[in-house]
N, C-alpha and C. Protein backbone atom coordinates (compact mmCIF):
# COMPACT_ATOMS: atom_id res chain seq x y z
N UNK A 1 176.57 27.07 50.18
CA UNK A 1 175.19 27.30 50.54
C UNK A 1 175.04 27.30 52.05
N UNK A 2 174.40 28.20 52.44
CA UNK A 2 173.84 28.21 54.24
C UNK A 2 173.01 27.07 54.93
N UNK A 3 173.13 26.62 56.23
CA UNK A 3 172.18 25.45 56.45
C UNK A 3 171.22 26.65 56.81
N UNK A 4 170.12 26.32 56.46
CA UNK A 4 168.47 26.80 56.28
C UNK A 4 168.34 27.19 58.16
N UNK A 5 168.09 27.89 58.45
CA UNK A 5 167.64 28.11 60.22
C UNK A 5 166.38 27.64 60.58
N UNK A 6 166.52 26.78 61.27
CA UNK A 6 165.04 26.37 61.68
C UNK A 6 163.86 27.39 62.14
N UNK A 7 162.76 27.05 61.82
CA UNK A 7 161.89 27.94 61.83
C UNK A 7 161.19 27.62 63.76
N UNK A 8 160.60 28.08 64.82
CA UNK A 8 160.76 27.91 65.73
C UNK A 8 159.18 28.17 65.77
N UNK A 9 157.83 27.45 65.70
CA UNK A 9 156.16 27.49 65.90
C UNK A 9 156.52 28.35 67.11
N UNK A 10 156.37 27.29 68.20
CA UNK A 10 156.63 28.23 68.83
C UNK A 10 156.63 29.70 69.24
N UNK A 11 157.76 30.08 69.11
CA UNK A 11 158.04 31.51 68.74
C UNK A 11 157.08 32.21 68.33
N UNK A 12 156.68 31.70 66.80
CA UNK A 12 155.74 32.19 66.05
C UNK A 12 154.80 32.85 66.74
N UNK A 13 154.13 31.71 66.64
CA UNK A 13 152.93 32.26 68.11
C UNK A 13 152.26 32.74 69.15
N UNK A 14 153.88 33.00 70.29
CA UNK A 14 153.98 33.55 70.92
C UNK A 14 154.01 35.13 70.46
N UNK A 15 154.73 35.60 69.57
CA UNK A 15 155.34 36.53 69.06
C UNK A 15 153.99 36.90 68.38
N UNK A 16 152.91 36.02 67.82
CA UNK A 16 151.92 36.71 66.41
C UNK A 16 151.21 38.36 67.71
N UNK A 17 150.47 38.89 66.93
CA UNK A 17 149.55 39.83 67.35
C UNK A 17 148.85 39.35 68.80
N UNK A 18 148.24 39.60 69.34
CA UNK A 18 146.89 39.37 69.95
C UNK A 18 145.55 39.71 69.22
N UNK A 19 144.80 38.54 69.85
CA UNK A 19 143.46 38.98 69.06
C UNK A 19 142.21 38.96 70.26
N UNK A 20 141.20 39.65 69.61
CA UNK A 20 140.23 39.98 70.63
C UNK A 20 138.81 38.90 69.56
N UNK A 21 138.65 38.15 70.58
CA UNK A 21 137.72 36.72 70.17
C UNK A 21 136.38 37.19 70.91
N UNK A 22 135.64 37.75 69.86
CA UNK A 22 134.13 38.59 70.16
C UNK A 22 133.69 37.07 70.57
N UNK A 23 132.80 36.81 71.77
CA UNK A 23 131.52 35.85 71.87
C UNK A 23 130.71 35.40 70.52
N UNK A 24 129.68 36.72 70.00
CA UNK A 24 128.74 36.17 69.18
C UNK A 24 128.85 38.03 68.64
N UNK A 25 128.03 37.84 67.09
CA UNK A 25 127.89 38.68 66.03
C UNK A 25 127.41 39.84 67.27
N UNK A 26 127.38 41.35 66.64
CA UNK A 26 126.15 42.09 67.85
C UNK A 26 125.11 42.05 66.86
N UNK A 27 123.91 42.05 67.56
CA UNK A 27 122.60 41.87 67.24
C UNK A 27 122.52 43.10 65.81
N UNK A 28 121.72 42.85 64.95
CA UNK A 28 121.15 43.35 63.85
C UNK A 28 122.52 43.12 62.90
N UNK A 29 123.98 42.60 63.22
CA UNK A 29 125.01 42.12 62.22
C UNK A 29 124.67 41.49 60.81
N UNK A 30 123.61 40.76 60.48
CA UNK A 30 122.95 40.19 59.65
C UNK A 30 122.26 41.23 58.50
N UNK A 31 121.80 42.14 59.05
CA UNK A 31 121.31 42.78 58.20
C UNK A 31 121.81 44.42 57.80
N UNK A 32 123.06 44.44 58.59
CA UNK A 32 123.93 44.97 58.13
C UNK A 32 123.98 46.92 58.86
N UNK A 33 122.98 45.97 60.04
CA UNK A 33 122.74 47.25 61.11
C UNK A 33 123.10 47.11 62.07
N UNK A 34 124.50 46.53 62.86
CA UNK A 34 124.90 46.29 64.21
C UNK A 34 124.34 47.26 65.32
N UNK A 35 123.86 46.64 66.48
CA UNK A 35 123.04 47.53 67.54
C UNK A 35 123.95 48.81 68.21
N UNK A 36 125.39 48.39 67.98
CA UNK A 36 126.29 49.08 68.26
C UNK A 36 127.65 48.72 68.23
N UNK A 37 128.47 49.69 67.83
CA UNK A 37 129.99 49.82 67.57
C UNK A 37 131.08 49.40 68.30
N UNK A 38 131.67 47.86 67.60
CA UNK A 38 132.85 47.15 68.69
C UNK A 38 134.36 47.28 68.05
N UNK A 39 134.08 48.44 66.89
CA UNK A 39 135.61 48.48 66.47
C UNK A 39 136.65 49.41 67.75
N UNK A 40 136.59 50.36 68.72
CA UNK A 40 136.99 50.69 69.42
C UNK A 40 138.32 49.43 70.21
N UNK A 41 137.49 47.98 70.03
CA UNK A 41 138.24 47.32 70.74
C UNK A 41 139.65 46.24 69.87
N UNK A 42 138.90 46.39 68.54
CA UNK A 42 139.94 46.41 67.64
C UNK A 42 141.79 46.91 67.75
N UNK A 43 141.63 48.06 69.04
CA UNK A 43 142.73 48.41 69.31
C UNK A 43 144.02 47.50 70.11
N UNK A 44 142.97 46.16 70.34
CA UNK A 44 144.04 45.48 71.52
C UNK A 44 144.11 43.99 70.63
N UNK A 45 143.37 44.13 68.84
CA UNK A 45 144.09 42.96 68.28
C UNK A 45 143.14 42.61 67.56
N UNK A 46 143.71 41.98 66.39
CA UNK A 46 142.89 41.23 65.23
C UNK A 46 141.20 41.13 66.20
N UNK A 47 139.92 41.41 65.92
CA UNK A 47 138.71 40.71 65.94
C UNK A 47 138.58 39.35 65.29
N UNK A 48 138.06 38.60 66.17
CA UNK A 48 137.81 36.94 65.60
C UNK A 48 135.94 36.81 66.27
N UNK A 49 135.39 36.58 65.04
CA UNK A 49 133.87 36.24 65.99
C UNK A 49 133.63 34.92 66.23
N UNK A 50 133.48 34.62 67.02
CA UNK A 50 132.96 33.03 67.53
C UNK A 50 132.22 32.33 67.00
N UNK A 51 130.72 33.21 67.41
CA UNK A 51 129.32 32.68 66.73
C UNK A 51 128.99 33.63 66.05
N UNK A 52 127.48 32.95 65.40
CA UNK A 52 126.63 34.09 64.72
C UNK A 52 125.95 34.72 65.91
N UNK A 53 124.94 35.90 65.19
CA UNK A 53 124.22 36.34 66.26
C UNK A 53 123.55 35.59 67.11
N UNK A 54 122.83 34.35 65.92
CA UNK A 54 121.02 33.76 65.72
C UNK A 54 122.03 32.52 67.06
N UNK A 55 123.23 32.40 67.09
CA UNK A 55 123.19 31.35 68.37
C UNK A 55 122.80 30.97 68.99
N UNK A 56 122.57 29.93 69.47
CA UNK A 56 121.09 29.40 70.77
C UNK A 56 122.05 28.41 71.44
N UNK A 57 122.15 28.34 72.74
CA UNK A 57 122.28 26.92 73.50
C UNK A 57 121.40 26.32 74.27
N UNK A 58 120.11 26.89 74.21
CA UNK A 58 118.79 26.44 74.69
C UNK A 58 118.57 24.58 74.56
N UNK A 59 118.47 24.24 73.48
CA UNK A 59 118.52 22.66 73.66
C UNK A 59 119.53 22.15 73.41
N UNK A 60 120.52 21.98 72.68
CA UNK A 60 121.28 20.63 72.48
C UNK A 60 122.79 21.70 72.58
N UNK A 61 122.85 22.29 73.70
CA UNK A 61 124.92 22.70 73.99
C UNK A 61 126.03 21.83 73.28
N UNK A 62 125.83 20.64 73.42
CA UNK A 62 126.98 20.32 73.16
C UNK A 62 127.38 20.43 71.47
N UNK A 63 126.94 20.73 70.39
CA UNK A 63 127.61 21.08 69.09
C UNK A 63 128.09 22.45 69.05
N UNK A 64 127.52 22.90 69.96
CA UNK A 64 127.76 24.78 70.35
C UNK A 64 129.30 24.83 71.01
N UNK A 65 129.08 23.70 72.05
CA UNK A 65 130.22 23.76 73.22
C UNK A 65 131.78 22.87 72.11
N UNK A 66 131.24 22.24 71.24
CA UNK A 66 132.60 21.91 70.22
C UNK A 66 133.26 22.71 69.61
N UNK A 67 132.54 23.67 68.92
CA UNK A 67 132.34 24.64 67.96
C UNK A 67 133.47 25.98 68.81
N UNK A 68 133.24 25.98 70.00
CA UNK A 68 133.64 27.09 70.86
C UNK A 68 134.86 26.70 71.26
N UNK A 69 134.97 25.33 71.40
CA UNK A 69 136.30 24.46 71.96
C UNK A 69 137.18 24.76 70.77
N UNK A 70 136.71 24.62 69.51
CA UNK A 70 137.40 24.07 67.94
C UNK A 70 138.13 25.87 67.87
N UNK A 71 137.14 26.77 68.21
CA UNK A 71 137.13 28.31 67.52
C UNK A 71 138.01 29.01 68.92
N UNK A 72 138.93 28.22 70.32
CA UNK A 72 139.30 29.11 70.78
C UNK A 72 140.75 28.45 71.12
N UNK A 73 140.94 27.24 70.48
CA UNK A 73 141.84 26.17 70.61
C UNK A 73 143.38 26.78 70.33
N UNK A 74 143.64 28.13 69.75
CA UNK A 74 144.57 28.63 69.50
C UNK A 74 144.45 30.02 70.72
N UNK A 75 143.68 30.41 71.89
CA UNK A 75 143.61 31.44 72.35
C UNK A 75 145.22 31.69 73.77
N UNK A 76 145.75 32.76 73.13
CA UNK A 76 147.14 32.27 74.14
C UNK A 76 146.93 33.35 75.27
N UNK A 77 147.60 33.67 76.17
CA UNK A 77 147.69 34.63 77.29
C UNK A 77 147.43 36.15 76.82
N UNK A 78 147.46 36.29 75.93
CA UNK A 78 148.07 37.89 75.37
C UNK A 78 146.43 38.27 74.85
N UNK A 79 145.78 37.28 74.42
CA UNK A 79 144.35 37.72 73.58
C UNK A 79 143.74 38.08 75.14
N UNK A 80 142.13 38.86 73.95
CA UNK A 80 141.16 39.16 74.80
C UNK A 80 140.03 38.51 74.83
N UNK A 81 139.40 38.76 75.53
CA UNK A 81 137.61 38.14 75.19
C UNK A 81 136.79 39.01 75.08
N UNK A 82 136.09 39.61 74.24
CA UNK A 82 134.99 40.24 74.11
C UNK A 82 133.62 39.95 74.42
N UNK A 83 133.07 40.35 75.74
CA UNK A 83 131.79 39.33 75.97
C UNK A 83 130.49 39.73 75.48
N UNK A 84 130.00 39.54 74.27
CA UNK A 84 128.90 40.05 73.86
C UNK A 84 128.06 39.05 73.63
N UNK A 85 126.67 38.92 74.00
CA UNK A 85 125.47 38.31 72.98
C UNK A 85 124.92 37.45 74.30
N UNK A 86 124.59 36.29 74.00
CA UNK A 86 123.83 35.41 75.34
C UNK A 86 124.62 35.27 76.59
N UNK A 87 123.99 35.42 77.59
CA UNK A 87 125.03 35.25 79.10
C UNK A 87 125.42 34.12 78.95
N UNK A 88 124.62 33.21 78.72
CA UNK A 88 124.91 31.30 78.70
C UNK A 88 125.97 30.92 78.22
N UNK A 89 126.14 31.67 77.16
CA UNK A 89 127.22 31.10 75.63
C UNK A 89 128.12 32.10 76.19
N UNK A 90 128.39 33.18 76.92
CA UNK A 90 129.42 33.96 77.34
C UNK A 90 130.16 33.50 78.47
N UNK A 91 129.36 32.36 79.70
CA UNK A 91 129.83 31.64 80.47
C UNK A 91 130.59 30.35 80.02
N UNK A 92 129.76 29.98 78.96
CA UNK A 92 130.50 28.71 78.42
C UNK A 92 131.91 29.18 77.97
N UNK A 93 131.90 30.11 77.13
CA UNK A 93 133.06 30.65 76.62
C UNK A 93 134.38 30.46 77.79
N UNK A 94 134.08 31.37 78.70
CA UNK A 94 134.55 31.83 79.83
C UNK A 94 135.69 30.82 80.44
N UNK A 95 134.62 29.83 80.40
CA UNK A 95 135.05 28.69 81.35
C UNK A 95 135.97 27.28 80.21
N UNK A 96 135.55 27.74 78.96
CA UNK A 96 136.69 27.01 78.14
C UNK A 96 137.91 27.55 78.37
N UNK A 97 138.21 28.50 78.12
CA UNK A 97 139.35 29.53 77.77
C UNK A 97 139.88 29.26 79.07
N UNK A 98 139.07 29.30 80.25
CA UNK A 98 139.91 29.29 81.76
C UNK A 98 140.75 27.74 81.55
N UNK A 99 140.06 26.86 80.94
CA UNK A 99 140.33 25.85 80.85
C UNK A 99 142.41 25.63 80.20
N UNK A 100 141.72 26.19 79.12
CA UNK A 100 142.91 26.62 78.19
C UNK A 100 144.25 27.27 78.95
N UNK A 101 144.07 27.69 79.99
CA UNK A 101 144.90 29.58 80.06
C UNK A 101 144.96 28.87 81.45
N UNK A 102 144.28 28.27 82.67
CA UNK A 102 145.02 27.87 84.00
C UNK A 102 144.45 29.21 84.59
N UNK A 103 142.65 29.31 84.13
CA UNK A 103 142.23 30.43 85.09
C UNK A 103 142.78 31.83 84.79
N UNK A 104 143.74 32.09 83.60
CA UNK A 104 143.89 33.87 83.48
C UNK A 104 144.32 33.97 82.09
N UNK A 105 143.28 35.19 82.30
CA UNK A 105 142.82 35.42 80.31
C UNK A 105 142.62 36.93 80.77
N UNK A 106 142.58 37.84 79.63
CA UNK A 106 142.01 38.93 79.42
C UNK A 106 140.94 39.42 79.19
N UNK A 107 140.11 40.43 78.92
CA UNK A 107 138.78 40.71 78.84
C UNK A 107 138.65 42.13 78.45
N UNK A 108 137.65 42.87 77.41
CA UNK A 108 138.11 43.58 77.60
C UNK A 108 136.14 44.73 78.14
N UNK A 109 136.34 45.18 79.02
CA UNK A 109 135.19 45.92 79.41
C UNK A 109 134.56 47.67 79.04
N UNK A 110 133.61 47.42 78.37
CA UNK A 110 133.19 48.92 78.21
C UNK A 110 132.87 49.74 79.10
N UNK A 111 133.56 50.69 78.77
CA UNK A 111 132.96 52.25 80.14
C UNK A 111 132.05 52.73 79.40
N UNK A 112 130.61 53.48 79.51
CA UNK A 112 130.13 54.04 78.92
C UNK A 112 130.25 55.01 79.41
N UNK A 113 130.89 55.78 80.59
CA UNK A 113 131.13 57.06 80.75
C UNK A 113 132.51 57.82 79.89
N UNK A 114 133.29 56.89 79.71
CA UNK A 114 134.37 57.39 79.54
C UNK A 114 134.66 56.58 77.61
N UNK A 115 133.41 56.36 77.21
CA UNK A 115 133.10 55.60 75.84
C UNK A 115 134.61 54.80 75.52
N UNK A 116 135.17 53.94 75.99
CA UNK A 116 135.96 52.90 75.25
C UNK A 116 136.45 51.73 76.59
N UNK A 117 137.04 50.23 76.05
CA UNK A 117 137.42 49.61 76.44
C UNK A 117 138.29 49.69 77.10
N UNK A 118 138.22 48.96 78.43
CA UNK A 118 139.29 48.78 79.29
C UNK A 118 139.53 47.66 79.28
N UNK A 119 141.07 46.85 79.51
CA UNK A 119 141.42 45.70 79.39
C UNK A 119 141.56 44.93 80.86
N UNK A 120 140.76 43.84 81.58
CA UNK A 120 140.90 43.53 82.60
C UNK A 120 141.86 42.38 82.45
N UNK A 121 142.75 41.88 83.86
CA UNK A 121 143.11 40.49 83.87
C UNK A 121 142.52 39.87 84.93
N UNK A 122 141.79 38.59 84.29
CA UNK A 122 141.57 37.70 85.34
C UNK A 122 142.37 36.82 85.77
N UNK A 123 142.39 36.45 86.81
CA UNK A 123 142.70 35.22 87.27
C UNK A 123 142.13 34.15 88.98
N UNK A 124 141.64 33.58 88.03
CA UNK A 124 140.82 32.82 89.46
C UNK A 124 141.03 31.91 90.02
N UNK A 125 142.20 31.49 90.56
CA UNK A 125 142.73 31.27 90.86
C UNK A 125 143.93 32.07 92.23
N UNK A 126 143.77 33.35 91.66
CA UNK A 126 144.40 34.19 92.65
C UNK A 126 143.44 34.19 94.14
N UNK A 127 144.62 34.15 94.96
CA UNK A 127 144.02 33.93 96.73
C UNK A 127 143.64 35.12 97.36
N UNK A 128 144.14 36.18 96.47
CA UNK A 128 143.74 37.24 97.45
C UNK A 128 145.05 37.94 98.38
N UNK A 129 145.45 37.11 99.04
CA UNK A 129 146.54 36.98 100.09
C UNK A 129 147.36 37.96 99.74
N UNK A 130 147.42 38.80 100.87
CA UNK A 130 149.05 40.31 100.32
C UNK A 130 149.54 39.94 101.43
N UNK A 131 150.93 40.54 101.54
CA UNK A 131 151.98 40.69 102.18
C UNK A 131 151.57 40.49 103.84
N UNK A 132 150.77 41.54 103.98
CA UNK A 132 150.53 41.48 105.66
C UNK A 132 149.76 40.25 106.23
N UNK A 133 149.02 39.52 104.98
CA UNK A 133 148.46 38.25 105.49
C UNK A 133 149.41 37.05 106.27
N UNK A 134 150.35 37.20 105.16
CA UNK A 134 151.25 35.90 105.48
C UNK A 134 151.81 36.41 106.92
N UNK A 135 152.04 37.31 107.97
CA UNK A 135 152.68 37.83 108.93
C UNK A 135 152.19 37.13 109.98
């Protein structure tokens, strides 16, 4: 019989898909009329939605801000962020994930001239600084 090969998480993980982790539902999702079409971005990885539409962080953030911590706790270098729905809850997002990632994550941005997603990288952390600076 063979000794069994260890299986390596790890790896796994590194290796799974990327996924694109929408913010919040798009508006009219509920009733089965989205305001507009986010499968285009489907192209850069599994969709994961965060929140519902009806989300609020108006009074009490912090069960919102768990919820967002709990739902991005697996987000690795390779995913995206989809920023849709409240600015508030799209900053919070933002600034978990930077948390997560050491300031650089992906994103992915709509052209409406050119109708589809472009994939940005952030990183904030970057100085700016090129070659001729350091001289």
């Amino acid at each position: 019989m063979k000794e069994k090969e260890s299986i390596d998480l790890m790896e796994i993980r590194i290796n799974k898909p990327p996924s694109v982790y929408v913010v919040q539902e798009i508006a009219g999702t509920r009733e089965g009329r989205p305001k507009f079409n986010i499968m285009g971005a489907a192209q850069y990885g599994n969709l994961k939605f965060l929140l519902d539409e009806r989300s609020q962080i108006i009074f009490s953030p912090g069960p919102l801000i768990f919820k967002l911590r709990s739902a991005l706790k697996h987000f690795k270098p390779t995913d995206y962020l989809l920023l849709t729905g409240d600015p508030a809850i799209i900053g919070v997002t933002c600034s978990i994930v930077s948390e997560y990632t050491n300031g650089k994550f992906n994103l992915l941005k709509w052209d409406k001239q050119e109708r589809r997603y472009y994939p940005i990288e952030i990183n904030l952390y970057e100085t700016g600084a090129t070659n001729d600076d350091r001289l």
